[in-house]
C-alpha atoms as a PDB file:
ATOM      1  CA  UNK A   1      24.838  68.865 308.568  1.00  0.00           C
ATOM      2  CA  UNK A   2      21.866  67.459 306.601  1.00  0.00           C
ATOM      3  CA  UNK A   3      19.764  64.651 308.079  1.00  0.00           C
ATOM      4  CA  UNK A   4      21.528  62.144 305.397  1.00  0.00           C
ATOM      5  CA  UNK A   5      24.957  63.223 306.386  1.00  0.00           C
ATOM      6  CA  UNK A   6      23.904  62.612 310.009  1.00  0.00           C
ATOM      7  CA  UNK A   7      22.611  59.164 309.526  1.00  0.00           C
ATOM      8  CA  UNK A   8      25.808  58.031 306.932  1.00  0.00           C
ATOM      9  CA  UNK A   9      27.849  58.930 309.701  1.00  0.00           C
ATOM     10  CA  UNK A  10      25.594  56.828 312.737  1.00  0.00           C
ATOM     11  CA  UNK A  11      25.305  54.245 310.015  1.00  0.00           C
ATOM     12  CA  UNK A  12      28.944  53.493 309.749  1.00  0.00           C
ATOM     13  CA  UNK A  13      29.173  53.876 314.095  1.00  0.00           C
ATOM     14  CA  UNK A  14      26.433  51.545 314.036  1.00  0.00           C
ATOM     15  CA  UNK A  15      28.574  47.711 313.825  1.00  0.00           C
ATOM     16  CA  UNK A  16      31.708  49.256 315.211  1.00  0.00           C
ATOM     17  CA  UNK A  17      30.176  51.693 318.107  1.00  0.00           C
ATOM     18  CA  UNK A  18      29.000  50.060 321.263  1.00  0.00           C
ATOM     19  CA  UNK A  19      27.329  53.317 322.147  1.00  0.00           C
ATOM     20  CA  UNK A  20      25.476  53.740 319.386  1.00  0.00           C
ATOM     21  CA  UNK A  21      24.272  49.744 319.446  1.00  0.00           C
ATOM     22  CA  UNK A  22      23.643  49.975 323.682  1.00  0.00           C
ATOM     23  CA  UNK A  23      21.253  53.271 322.874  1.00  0.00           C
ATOM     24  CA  UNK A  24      19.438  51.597 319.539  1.00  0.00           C
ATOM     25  CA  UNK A  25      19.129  48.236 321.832  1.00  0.00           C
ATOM     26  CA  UNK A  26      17.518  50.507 324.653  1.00  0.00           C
ATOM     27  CA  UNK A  27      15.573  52.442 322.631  1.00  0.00           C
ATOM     28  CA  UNK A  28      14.119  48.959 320.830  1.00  0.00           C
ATOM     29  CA  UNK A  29      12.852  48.329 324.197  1.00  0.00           C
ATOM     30  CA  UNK A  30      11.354  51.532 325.188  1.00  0.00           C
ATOM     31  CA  UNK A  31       9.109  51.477 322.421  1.00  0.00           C
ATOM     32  CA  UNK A  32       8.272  47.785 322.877  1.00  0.00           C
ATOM     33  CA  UNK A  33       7.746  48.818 326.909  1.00  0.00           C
ATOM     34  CA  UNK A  34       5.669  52.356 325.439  1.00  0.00           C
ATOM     35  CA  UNK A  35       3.369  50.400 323.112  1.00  0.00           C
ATOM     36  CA  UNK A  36       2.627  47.500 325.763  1.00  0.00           C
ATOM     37  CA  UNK A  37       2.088  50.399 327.921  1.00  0.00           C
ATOM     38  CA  UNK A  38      -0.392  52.338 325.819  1.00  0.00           C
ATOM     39  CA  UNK A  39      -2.771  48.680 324.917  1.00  0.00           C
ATOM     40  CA  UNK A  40      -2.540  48.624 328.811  1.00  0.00           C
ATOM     41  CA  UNK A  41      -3.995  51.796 329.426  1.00  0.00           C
ATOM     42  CA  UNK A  42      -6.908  51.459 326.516  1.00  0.00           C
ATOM     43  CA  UNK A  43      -7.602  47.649 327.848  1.00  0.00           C
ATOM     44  CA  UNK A  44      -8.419  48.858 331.273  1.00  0.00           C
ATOM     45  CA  UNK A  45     -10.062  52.280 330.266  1.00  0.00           C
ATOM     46  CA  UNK A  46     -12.538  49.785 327.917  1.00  0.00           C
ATOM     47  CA  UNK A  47     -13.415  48.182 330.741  1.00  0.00           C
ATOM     48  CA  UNK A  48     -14.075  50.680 333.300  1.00  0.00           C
ATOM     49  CA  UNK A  49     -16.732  52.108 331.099  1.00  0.00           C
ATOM     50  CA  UNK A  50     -19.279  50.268 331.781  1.00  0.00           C
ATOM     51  CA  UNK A  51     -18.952  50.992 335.540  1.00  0.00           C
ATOM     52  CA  UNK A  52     -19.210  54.473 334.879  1.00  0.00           C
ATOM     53  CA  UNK A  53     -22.231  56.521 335.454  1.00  0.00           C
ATOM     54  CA  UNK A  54     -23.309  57.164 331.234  1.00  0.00           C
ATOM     55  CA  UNK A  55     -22.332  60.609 330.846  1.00  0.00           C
ATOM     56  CA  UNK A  56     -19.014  60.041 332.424  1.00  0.00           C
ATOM     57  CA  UNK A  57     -18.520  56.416 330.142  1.00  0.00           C
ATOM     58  CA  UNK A  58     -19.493  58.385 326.987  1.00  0.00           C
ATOM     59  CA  UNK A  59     -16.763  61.332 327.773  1.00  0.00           C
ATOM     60  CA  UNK A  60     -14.112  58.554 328.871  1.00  0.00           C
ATOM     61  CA  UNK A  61     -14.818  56.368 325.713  1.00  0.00           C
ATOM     62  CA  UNK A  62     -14.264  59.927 323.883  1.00  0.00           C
ATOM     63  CA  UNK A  63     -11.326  60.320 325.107  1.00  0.00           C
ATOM     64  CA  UNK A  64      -9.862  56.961 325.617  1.00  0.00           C
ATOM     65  CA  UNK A  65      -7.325  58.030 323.857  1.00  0.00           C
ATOM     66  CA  UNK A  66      -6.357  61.531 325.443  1.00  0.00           C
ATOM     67  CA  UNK A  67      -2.782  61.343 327.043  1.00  0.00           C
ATOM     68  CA  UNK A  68      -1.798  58.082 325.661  1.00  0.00           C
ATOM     69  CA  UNK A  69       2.062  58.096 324.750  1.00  0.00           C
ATOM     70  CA  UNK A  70       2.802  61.013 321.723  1.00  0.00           C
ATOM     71  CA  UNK A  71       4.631  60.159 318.149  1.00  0.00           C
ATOM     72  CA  UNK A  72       8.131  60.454 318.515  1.00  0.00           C
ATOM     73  CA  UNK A  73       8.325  60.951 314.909  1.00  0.00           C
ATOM     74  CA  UNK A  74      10.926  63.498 313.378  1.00  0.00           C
ATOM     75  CA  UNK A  75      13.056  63.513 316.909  1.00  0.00           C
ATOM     76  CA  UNK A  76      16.445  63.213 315.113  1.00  0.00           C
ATOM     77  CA  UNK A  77      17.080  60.227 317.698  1.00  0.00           C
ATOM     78  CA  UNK A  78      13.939  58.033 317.079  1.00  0.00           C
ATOM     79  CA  UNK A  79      14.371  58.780 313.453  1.00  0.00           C
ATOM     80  CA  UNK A  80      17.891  57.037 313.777  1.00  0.00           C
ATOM     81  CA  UNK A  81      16.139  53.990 315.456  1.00  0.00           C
ATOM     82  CA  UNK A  82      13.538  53.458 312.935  1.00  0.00           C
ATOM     83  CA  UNK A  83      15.916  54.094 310.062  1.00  0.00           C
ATOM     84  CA  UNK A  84      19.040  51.185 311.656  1.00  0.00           C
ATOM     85  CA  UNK A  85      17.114  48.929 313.866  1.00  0.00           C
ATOM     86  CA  UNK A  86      13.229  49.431 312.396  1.00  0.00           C
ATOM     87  CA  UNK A  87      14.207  49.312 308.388  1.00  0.00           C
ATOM     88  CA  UNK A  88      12.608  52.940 308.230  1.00  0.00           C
ATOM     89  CA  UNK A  89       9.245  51.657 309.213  1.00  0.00           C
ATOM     90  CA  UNK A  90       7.975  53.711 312.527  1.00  0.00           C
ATOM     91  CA  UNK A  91       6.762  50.648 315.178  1.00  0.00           C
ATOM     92  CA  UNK A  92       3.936  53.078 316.608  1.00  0.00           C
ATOM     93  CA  UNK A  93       2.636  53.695 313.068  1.00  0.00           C
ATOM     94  CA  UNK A  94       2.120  50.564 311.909  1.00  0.00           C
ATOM     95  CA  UNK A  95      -1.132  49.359 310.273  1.00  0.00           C
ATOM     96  CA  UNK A  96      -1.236  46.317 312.786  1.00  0.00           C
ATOM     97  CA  UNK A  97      -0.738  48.234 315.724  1.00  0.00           C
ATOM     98  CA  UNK A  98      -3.356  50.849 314.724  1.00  0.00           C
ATOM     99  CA  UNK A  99      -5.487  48.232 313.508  1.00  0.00           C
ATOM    100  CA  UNK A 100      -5.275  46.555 317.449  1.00  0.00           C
ATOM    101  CA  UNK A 101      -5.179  50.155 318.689  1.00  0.00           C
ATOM    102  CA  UNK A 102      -9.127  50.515 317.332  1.00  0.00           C
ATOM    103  CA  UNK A 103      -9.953  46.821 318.275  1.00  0.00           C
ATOM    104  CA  UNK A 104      -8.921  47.867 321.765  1.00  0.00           C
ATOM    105  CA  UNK A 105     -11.027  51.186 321.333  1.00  0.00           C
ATOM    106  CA  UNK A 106     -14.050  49.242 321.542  1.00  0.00           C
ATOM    107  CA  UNK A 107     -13.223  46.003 323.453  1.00  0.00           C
ATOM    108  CA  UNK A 108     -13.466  43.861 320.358  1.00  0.00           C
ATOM    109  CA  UNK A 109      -9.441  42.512 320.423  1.00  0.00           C
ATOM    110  CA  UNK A 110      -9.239  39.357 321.650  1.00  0.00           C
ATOM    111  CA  UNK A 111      -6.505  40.731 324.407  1.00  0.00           C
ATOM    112  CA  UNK A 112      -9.567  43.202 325.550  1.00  0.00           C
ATOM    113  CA  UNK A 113     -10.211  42.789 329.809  1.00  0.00           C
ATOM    114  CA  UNK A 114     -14.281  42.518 328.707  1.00  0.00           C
ATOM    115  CA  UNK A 115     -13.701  40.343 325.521  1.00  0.00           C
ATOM    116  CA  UNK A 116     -15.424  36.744 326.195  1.00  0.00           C
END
């Protein structure tokens, strides 16, 4: 079955299927929870850089971004919640997020522990 077949059919299940809506509804907020999670992580990486010993605060704000959540994008499930719920734009791809992603980086966003 192609991918458009697939989402037709989940399309029309959508209003009538309590399923379908209970899974879309929890998968709204497991993103939501997943992105919260990720600024989370970043925030408090930021700020335990400058406690760090330089070397190891250089390799950590390297990698402040090693083993944050992964893209979820073109998992036949997620692409059904971005397509109904998201109006085909991806939550974890868009330019505000990213744009707060780099703020976060380097503990210029106003939500940053060390920003004052």
């Amino acid at each position: 079955m192609a991918t458009n077949e697939v989402f037709n059919e989940h399309n029309e299940c959508f209003h009538d299927c309590p399923t379908v809506y209970d899974f879309l509804r929890l998968t709204d907020e497991m993103v939501k929870t997943i992105i919260d999670l990720d600024e989370e992580l970043i925030r408090w990486r930021q700020a335990l850089i400058k406690y760090l010993p330089p070397e190891w605060g250089e390799g950590l704000r390297q990698d402040i971004l090693n083993n944050t959540s992964r893209d979820f994008e073109g998992e036949p499930a997620y692409d059904l919640y971005v397509k109904l719920v998201c109006g085909g734009r991806d939550p974890q791809q868009e330019d505000s997020r990213i744009e707060r992603i780099q703020r976060l980086v380097k503990g210029t966003d106003e939500t940053s522990i060390t920003y004052l």
